[in-house]
PDB file of N, CA and C in Angstrom:
ATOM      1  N   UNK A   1      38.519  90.040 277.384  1.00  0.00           N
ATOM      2  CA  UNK A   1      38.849  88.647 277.173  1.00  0.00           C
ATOM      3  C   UNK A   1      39.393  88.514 275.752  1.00  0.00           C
ATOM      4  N   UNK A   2      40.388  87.546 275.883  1.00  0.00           N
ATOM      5  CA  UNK A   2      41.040  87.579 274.030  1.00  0.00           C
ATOM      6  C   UNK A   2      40.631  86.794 273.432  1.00  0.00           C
ATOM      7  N   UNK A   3      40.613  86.851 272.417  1.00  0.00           N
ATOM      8  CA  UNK A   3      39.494  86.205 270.974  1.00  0.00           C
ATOM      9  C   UNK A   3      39.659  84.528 271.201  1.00  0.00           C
ATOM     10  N   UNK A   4      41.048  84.036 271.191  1.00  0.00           N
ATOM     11  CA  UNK A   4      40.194  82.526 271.323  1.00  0.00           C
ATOM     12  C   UNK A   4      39.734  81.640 272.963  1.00  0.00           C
ATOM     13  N   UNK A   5      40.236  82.785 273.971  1.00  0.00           N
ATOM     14  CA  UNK A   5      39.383  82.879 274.828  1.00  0.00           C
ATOM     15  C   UNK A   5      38.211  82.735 275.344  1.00  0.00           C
ATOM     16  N   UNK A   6      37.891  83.883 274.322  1.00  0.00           N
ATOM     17  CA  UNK A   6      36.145  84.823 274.342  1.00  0.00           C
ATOM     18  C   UNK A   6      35.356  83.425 273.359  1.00  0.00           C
ATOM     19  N   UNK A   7      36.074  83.047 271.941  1.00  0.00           N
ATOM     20  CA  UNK A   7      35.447  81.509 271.285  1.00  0.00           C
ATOM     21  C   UNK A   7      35.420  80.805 271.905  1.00  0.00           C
ATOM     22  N   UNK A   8      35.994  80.409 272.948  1.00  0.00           N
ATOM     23  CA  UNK A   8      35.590  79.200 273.609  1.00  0.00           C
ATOM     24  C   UNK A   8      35.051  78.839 274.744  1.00  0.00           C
ATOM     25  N   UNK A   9      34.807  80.029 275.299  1.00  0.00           N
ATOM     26  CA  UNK A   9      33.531  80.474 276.373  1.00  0.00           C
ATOM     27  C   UNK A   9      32.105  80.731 275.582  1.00  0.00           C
ATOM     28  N   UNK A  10      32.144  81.047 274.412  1.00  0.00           N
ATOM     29  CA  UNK A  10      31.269  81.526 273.749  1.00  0.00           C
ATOM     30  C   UNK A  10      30.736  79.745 273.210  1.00  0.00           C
ATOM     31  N   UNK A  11      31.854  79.168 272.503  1.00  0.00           N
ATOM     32  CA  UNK A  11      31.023  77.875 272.027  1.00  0.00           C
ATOM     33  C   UNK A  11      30.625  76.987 273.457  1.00  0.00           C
ATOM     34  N   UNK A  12      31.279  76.812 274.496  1.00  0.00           N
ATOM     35  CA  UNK A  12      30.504  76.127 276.031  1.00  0.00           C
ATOM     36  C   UNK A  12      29.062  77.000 276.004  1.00  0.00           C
ATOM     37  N   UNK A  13      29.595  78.247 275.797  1.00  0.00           N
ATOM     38  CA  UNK A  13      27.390  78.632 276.559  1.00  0.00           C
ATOM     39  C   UNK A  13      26.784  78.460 275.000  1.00  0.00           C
ATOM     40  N   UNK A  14      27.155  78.018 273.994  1.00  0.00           N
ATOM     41  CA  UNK A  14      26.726  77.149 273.017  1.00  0.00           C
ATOM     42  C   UNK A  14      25.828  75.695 272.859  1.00  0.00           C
ATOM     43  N   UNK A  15      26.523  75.361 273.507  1.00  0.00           N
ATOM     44  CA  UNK A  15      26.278  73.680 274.110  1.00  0.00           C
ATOM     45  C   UNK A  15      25.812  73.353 275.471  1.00  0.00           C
ATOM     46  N   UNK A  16      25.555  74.482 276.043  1.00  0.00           N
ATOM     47  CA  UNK A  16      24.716  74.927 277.403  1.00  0.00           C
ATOM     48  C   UNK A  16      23.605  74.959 277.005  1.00  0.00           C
ATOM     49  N   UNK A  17      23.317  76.358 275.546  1.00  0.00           N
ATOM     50  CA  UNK A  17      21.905  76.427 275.015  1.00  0.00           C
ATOM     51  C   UNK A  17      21.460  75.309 274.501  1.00  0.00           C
ATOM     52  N   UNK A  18      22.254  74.640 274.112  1.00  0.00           N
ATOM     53  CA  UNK A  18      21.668  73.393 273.565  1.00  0.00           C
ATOM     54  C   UNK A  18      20.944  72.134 274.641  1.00  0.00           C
ATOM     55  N   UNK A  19      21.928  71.849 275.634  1.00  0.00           N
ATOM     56  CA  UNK A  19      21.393  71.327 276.656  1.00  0.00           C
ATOM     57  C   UNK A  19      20.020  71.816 277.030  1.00  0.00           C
ATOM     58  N   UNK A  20      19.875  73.139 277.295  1.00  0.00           N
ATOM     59  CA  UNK A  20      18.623  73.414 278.286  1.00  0.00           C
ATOM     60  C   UNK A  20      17.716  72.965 276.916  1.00  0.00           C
ATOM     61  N   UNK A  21      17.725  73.415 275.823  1.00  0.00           N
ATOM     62  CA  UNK A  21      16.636  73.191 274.801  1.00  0.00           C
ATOM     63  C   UNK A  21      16.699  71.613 274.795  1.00  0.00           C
ATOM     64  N   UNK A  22      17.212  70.694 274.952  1.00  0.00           N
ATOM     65  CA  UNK A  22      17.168  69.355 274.786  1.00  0.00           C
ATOM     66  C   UNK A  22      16.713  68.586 276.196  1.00  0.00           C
ATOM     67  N   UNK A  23      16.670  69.486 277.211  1.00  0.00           N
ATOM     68  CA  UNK A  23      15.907  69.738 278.862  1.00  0.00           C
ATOM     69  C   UNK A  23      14.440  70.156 278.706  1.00  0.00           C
ATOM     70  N   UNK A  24      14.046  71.167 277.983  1.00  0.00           N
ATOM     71  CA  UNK A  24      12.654  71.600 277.302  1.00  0.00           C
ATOM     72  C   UNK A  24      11.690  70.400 276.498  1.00  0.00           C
ATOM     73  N   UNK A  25      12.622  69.778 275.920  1.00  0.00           N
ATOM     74  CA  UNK A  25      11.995  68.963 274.849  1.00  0.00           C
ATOM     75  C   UNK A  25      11.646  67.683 275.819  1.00  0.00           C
ATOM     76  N   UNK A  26      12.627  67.399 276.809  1.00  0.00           N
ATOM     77  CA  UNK A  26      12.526  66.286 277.496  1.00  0.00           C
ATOM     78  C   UNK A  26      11.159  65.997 278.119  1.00  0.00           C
ATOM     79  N   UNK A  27      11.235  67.617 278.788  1.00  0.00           N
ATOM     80  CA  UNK A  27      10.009  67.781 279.378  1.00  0.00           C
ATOM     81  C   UNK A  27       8.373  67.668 278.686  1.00  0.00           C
ATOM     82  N   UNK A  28       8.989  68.248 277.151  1.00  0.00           N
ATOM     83  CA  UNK A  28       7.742  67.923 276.421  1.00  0.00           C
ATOM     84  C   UNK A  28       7.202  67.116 276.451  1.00  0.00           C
ATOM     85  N   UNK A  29       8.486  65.941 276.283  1.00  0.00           N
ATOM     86  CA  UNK A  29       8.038  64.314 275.746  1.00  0.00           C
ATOM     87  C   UNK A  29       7.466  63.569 277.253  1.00  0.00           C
ATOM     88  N   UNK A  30       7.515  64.304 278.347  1.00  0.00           N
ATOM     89  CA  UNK A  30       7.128  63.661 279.367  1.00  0.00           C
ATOM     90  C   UNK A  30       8.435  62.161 279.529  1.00  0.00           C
ATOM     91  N   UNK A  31      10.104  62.894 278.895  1.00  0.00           N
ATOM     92  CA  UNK A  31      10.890  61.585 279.565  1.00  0.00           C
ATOM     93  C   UNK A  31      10.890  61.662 281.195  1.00  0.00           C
ATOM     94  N   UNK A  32      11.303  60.275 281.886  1.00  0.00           N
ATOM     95  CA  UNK A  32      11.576  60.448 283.085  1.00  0.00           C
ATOM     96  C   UNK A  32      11.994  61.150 284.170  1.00  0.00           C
ATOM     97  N   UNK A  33      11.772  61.560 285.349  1.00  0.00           N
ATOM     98  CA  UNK A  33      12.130  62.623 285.696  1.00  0.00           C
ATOM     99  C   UNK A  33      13.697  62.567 285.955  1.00  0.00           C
ATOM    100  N   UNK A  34      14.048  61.551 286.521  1.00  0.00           N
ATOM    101  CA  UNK A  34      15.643  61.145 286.684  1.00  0.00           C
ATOM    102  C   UNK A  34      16.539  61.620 285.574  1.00  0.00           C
ATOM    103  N   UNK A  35      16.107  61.081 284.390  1.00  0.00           N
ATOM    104  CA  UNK A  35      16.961  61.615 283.178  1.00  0.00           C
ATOM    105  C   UNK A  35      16.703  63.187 283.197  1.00  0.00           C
ATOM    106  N   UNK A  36      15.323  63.808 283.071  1.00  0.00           N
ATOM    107  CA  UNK A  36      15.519  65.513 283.278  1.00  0.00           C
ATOM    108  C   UNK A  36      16.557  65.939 284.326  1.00  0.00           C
ATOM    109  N   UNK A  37      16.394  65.238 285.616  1.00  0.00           N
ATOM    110  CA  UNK A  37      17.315  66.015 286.461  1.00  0.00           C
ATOM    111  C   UNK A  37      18.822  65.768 286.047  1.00  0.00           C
ATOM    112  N   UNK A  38      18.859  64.492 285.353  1.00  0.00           N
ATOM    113  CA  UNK A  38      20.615  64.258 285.410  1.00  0.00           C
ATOM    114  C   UNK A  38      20.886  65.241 284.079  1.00  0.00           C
ATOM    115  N   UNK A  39      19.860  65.490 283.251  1.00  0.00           N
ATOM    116  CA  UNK A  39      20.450  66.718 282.181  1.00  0.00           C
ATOM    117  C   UNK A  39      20.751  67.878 282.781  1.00  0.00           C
ATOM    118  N   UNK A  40      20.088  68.213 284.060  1.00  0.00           N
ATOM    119  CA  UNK A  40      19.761  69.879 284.805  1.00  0.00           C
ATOM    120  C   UNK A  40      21.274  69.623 285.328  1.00  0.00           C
ATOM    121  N   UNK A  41      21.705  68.897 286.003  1.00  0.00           N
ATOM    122  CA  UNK A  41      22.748  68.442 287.129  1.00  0.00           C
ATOM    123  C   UNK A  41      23.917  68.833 285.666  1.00  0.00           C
ATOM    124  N   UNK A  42      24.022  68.262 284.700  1.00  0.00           N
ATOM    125  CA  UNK A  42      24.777  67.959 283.513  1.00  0.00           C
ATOM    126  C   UNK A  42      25.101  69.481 283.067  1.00  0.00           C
ATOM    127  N   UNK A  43      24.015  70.297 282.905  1.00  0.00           N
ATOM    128  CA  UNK A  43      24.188  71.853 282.371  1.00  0.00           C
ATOM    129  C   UNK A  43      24.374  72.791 283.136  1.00  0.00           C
ATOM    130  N   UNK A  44      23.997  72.709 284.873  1.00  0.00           N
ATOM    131  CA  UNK A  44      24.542  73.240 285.911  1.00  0.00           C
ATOM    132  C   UNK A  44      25.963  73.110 285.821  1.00  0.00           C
ATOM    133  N   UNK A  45      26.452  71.973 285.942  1.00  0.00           N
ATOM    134  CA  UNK A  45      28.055  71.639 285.503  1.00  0.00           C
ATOM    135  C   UNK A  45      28.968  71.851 284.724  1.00  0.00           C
ATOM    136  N   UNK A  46      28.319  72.441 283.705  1.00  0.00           N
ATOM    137  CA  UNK A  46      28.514  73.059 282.566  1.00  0.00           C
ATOM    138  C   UNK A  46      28.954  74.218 282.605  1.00  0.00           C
ATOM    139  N   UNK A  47      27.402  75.247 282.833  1.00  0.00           N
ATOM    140  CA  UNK A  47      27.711  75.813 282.908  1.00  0.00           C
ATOM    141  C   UNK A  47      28.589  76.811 284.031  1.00  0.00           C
ATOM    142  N   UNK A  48      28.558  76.015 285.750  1.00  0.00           N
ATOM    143  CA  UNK A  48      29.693  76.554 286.310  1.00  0.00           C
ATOM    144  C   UNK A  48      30.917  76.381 285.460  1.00  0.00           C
ATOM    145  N   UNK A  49      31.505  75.317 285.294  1.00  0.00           N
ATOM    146  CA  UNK A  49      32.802  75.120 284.455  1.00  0.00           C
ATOM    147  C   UNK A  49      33.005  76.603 282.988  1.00  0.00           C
ATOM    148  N   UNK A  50      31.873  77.090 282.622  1.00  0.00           N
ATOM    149  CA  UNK A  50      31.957  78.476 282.113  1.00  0.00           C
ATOM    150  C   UNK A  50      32.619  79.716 283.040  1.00  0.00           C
ATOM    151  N   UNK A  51      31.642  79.372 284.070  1.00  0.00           N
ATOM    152  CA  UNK A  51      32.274  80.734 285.263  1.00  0.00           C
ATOM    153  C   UNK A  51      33.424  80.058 285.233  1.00  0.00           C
ATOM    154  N   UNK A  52      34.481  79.185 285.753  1.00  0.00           N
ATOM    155  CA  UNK A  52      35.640  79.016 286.152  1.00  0.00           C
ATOM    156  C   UNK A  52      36.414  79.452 284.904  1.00  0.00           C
ATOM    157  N   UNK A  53      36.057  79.439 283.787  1.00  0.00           N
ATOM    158  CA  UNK A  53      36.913  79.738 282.854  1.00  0.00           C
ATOM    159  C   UNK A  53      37.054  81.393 282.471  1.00  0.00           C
ATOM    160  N   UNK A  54      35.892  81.829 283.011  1.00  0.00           N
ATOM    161  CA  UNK A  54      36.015  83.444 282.576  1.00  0.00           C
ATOM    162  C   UNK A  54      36.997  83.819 283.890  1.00  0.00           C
ATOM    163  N   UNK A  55      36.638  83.669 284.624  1.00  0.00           N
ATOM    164  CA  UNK A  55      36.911  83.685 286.384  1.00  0.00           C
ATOM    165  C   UNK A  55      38.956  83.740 286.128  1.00  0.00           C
ATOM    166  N   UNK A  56      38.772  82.682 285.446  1.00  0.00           N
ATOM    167  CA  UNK A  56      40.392  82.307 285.762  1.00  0.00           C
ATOM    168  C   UNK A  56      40.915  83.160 284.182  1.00  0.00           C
ATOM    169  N   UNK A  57      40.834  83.300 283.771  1.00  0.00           N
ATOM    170  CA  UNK A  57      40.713  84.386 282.291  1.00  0.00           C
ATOM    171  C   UNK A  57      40.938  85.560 283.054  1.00  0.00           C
ATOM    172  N   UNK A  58      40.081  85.954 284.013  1.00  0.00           N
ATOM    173  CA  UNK A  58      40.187  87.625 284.942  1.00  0.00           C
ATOM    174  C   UNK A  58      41.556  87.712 285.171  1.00  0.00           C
ATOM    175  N   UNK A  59      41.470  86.430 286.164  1.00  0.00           N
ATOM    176  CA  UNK A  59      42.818  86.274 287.429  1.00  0.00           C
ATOM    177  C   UNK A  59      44.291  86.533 285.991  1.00  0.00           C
ATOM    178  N   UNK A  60      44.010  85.716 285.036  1.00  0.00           N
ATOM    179  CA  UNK A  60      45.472  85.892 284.218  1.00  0.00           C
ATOM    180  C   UNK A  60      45.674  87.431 283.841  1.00  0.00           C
ATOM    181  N   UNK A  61      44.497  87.959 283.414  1.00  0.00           N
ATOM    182  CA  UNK A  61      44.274  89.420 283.421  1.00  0.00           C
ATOM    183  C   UNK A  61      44.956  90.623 284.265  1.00  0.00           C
ATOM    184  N   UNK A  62      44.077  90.032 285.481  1.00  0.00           N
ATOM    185  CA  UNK A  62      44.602  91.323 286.073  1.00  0.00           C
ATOM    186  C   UNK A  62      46.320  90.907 286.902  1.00  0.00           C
ATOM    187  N   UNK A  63      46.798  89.310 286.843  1.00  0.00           N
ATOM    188  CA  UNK A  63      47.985  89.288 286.855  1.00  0.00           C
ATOM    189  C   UNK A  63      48.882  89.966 286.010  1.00  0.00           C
ATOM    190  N   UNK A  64      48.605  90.024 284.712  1.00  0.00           N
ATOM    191  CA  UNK A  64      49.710  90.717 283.711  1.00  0.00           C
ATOM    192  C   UNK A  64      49.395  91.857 283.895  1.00  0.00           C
ATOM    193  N   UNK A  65      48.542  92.747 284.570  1.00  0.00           N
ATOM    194  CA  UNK A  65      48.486  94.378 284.945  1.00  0.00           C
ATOM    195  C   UNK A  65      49.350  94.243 286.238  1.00  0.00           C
ATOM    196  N   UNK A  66      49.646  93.343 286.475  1.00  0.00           N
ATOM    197  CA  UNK A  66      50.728  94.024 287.971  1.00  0.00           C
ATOM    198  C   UNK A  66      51.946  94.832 287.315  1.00  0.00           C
ATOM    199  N   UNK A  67      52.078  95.136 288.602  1.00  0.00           N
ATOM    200  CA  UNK A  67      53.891  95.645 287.173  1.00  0.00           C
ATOM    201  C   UNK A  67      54.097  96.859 288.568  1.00  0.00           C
ATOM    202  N   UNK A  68      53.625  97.285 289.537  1.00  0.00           N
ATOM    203  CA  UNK A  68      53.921  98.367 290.310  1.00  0.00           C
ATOM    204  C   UNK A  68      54.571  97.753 291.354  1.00  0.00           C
ATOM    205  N   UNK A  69      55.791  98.896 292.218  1.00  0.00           N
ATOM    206  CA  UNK A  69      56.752  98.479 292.958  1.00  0.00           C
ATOM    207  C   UNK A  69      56.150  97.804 294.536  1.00  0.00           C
ATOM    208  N   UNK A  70      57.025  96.378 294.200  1.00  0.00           N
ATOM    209  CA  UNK A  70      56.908  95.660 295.339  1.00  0.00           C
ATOM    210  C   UNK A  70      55.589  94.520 295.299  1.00  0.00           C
ATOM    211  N   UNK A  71      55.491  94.125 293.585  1.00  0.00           N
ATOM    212  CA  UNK A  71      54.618  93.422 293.169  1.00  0.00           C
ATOM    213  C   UNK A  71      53.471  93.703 293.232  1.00  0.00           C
ATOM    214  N   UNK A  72      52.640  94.882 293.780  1.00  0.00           N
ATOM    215  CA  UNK A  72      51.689  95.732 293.836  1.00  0.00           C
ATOM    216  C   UNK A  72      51.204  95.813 292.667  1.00  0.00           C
ATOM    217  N   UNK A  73      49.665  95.549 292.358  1.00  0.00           N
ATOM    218  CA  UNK A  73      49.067  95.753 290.806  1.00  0.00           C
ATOM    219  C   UNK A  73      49.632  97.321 290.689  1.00  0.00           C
ATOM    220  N   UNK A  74      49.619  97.504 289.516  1.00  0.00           N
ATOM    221  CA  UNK A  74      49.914  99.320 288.777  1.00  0.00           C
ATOM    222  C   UNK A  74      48.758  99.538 289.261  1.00  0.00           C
ATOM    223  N   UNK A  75      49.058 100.887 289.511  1.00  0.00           N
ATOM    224  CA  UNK A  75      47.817 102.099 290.000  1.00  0.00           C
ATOM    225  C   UNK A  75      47.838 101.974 291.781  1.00  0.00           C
ATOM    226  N   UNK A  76      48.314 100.949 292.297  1.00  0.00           N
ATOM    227  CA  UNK A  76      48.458 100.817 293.401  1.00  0.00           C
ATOM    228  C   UNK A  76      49.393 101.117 294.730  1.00  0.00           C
ATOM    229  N   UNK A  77      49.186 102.018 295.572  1.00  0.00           N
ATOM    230  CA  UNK A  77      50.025 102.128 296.803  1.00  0.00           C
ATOM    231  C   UNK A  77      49.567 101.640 298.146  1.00  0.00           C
ATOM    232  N   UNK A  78      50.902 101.710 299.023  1.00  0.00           N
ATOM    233  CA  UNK A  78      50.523 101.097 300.183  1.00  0.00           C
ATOM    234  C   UNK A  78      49.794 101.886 301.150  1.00  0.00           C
ATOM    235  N   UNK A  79      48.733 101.598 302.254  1.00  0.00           N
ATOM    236  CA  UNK A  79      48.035 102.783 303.120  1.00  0.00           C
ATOM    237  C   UNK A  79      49.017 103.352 303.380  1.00  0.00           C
ATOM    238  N   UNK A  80      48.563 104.526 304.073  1.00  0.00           N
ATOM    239  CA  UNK A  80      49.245 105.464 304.713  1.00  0.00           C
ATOM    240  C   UNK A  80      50.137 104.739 305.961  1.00  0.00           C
ATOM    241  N   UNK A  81      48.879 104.177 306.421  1.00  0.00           N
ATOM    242  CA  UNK A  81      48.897 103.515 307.799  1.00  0.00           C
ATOM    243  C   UNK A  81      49.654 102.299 307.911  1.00  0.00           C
ATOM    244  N   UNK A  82      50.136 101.761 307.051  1.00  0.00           N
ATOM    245  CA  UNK A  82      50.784 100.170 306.533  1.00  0.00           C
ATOM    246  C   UNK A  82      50.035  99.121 306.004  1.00  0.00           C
ATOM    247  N   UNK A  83      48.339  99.631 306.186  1.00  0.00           N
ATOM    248  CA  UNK A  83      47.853  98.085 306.105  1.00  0.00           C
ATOM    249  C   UNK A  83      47.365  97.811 304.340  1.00  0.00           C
ATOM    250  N   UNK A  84      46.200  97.563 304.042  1.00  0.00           N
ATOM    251  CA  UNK A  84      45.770  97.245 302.840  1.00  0.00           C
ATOM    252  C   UNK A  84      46.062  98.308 302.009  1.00  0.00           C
ATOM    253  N   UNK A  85      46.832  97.629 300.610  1.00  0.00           N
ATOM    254  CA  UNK A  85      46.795  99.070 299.541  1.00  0.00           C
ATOM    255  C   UNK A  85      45.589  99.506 299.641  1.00  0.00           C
ATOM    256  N   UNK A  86      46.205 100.654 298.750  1.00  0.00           N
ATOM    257  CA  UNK A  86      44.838 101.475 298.527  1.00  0.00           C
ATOM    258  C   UNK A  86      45.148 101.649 296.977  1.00  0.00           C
ATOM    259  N   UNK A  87      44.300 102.069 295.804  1.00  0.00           N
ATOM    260  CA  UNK A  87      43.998 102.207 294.769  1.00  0.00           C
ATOM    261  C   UNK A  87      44.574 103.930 294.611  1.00  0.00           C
ATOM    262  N   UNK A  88      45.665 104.251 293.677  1.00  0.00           N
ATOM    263  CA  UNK A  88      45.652 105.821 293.622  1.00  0.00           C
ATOM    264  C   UNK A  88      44.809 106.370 292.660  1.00  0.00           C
ATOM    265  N   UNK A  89      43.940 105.439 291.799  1.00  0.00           N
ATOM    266  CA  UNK A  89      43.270 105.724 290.888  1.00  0.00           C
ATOM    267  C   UNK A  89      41.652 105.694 290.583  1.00  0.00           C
ATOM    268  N   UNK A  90      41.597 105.545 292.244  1.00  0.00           N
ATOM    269  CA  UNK A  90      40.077 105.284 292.563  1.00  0.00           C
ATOM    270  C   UNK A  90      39.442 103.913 291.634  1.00  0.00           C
ATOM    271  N   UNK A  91      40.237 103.104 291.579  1.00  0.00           N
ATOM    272  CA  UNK A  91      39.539 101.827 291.028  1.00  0.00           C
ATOM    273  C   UNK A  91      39.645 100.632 292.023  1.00  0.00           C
ATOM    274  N   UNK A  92      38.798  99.756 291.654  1.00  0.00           N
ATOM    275  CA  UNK A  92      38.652  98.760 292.844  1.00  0.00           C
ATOM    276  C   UNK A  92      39.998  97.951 292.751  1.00  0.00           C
ATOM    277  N   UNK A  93      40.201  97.492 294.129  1.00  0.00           N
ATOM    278  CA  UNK A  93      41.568  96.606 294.037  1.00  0.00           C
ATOM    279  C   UNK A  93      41.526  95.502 293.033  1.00  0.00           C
ATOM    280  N   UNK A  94      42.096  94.927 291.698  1.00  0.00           N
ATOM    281  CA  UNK A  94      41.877  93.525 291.444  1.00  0.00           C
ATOM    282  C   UNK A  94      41.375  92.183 292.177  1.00  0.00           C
ATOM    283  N   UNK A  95      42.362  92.282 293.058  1.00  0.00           N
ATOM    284  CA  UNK A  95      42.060  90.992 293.722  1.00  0.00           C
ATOM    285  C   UNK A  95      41.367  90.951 294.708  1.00  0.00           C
ATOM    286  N   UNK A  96      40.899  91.998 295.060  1.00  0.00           N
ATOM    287  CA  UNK A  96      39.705  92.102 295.772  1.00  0.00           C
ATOM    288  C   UNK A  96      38.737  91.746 294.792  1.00  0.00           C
ATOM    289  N   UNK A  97      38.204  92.399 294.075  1.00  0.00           N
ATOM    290  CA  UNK A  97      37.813  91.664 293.100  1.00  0.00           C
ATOM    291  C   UNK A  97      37.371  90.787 292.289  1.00  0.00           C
ATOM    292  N   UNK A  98      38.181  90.134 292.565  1.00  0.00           N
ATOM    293  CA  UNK A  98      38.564  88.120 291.912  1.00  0.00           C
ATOM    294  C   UNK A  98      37.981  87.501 292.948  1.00  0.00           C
ATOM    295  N   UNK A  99      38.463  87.634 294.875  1.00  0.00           N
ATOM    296  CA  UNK A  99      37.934  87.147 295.456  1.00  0.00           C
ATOM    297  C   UNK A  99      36.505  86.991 295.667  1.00  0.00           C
ATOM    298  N   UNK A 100      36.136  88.405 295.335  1.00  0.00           N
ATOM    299  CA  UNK A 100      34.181  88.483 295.453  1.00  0.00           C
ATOM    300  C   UNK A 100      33.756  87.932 294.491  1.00  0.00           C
ATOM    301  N   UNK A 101      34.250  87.837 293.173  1.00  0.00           N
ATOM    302  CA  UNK A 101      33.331  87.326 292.354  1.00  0.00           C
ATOM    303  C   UNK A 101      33.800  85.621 292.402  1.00  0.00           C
ATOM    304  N   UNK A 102      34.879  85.309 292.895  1.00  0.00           N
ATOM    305  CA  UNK A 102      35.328  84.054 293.176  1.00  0.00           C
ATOM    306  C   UNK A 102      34.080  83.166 294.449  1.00  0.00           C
ATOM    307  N   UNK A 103      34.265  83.837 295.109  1.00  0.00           N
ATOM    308  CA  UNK A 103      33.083  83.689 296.756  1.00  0.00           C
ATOM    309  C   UNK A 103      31.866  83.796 296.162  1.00  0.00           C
ATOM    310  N   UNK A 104      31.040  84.300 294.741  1.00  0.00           N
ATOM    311  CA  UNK A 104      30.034  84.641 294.294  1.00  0.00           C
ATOM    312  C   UNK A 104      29.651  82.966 293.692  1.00  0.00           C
ATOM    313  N   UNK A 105      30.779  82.727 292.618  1.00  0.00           N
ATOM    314  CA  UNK A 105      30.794  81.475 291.719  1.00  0.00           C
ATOM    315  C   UNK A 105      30.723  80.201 292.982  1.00  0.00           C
ATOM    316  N   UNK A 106      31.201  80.598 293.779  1.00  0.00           N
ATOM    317  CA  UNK A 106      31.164  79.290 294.567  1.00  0.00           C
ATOM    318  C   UNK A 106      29.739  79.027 295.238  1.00  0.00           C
ATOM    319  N   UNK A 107      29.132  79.952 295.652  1.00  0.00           N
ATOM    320  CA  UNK A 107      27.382  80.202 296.041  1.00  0.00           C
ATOM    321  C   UNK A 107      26.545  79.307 295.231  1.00  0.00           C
ATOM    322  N   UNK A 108      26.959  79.367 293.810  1.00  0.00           N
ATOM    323  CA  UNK A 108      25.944  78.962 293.105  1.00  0.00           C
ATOM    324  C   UNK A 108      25.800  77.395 292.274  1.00  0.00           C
TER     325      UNK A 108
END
């Protein structure tokens, strides 16, 4: 991830930590439960909106590694057989990839 990238994923789970510690304290003080949950709901939101940003950070990633013939990421050929590339470099497909951890972020 590139540096002002990586800063600004880094200052969100900043203000994430801060949330949950200001979620802790809530709880100390015995505030309402409504307001605890709308902070939990608030830093859940949060912090998905973190995953979408690393997530989509990947996707620009492993877009600028394409570059092999027939728009094929580099390192990549077609099966033998016609169907799904295959990797000539024994590494996982990108976008295979993106999708699982894409299908992962959405779970949670």
């Amino acid at each position: 991830m590139a540096g002002a990238e990586k800063r600004s994923v880094l200052n969100r789970l900043k203000r994430i930590e801060g949330q949950i510690r200001g979620i802790q304290r809530m709880l100390e003080e015995d505030k309402p439960c409504a307001d605890v949950l709308d902070q939990i709901a608030a830093a859940r939101t949060a912090l998905h909106n973190a995953g979408v940003l690393i997530i989509a950070n990947h996707a620009r990633e492993c877009l600028m590694e394409r570059g092999g013939e027939g728009g094929r990421p580099a390192g990549q050929t077609m099966a033998a057989d016609g169907g799904a590339p295959e990797r000539v470099d024994g590494a996982a497909d990108p976008i295979e990839e993106l999708v699982r951890i894409m299908k992962k972020l959405a779970r949670s």
